[in-house]
Protein backbone atom coordinates (compact mmCIF):
# COMPACT_ATOMS: atom_id res chain seq x y z
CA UNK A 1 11.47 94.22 30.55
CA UNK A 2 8.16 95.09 28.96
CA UNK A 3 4.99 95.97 30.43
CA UNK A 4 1.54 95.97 28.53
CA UNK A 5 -1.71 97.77 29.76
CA UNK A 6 -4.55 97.26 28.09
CA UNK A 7 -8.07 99.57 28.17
CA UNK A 8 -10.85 99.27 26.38
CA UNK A 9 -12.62 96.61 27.74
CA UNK A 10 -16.59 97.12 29.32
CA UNK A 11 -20.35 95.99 28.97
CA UNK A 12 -21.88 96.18 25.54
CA UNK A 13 -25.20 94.79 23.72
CA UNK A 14 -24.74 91.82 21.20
CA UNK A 15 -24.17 92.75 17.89
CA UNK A 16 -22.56 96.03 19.30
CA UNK A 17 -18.86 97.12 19.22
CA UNK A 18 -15.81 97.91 21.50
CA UNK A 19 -11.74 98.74 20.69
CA UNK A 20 -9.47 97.39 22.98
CA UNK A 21 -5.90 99.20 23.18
CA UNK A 22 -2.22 97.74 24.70
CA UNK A 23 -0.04 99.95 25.17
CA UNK A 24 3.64 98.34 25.65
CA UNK A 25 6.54 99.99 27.89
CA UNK A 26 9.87 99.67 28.56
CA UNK A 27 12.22 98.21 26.16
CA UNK A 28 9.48 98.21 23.33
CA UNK A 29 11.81 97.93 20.64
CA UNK A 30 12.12 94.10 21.74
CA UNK A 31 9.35 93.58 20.94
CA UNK A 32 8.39 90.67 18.08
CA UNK A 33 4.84 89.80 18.03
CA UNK A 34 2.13 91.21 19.75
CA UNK A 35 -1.30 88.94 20.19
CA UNK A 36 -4.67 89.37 22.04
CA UNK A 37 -5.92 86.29 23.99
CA UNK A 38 -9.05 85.58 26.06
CA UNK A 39 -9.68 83.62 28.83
CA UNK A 40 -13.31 82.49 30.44
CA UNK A 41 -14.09 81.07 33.95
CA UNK A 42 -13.12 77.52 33.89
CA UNK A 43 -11.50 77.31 30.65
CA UNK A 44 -7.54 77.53 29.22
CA UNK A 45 -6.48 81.05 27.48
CA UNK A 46 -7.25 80.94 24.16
CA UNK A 47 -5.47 83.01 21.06
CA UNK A 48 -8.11 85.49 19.34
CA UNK A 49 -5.51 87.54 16.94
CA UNK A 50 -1.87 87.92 16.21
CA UNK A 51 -0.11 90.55 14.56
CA UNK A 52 3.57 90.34 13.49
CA UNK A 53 5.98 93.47 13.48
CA UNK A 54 5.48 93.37 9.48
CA UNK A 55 1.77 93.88 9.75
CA UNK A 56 0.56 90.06 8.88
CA UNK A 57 -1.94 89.11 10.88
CA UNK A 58 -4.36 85.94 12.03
CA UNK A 59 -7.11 85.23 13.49
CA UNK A 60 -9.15 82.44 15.21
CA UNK A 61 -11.96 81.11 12.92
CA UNK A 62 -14.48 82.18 15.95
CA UNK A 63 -13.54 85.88 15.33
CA UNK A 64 -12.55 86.12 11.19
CA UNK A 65 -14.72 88.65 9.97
CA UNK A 66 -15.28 90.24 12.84
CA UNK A 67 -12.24 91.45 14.86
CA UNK A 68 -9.30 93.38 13.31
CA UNK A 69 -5.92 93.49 15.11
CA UNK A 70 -3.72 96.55 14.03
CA UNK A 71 -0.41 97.98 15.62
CA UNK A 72 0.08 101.32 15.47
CA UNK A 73 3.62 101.24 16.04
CA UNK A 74 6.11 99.36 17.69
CA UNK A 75 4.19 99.76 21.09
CA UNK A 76 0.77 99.72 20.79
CA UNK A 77 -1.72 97.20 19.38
CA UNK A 78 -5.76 97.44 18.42
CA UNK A 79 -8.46 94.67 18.86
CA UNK A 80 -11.36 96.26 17.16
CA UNK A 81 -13.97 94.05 17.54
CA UNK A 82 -17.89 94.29 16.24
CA UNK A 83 -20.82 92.47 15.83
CA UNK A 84 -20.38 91.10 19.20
CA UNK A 85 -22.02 88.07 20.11
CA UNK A 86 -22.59 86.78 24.37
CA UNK A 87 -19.76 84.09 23.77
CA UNK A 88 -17.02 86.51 23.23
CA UNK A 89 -17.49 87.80 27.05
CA UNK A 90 -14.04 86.91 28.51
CA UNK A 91 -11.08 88.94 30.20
CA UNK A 92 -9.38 89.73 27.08
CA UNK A 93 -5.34 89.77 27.61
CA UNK A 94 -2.93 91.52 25.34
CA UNK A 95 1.03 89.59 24.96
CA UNK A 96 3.64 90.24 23.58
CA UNK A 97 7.40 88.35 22.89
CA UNK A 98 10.62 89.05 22.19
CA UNK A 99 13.49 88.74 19.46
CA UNK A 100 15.82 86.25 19.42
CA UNK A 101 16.81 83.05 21.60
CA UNK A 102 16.17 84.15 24.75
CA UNK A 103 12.78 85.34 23.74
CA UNK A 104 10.31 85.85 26.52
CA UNK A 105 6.61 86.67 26.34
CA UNK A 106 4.70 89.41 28.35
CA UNK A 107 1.37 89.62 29.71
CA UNK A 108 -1.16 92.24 30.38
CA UNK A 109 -3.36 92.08 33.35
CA UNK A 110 -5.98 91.79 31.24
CA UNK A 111 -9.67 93.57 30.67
CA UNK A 112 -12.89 92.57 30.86
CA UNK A 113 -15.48 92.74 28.13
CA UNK A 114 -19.14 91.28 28.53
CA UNK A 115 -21.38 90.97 25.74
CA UNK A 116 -25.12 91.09 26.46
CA UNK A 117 -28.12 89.01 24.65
């Protein structure tokens, strides 16, 4: 079992910045890849970044440029995001999976972030 916890999240002015932070527990060293999703009223979950346990990384094309993922270490993962725009307010979710056949994939319960205009 995993769990993920993610901080970060809060109100901030377009073009302005915030880091968001998961930190994993529990049998971390399961742990494969580690991603960051978003989700908005209305709408399905979509991926923003993905990291692997090698360090490669990718992004959505809506966030290149702009957002950096980064893992510390085998539990804990970094969305630094910045120039901020009003469509990247969602509840941003941080998830992570598991080696091998019986791989299963964790969820955070998620923060909120809300860019002003």
């Amino acid at each position: 079992q995993v769990q993920l916890v993610e901080s970060g999240g809060g109100l901030v002015q377009a073009g302005g910045s915030l880091r968001l932070s998961c930190a994993a527990s529990g049998s971390i060293f399961e742990i494969n890849a580690m991603r960051w999703y978003r989700q908005v009223p209305g709408k399905q979950r979509e991926l923003v970044a993905a990291i692997s346990t090698i360090g490669s990384t990718n992004y959505a094309d809506s966030v290149k440029g702009r957002f950096t993922i980064t893992r510390d270490n085998a539990n804990t993962v970094n969305l630094q995001m910045n120039k901020l725009k009003p469509e990247d307010t969602a509840v941003y979710y941080c998830n992570a999976d598991t080696w091998g056949p019986g791989s299963t994939d964790y969820w955070g319960q998620g923060t909120q972030v809300t860019v002003s205009s």
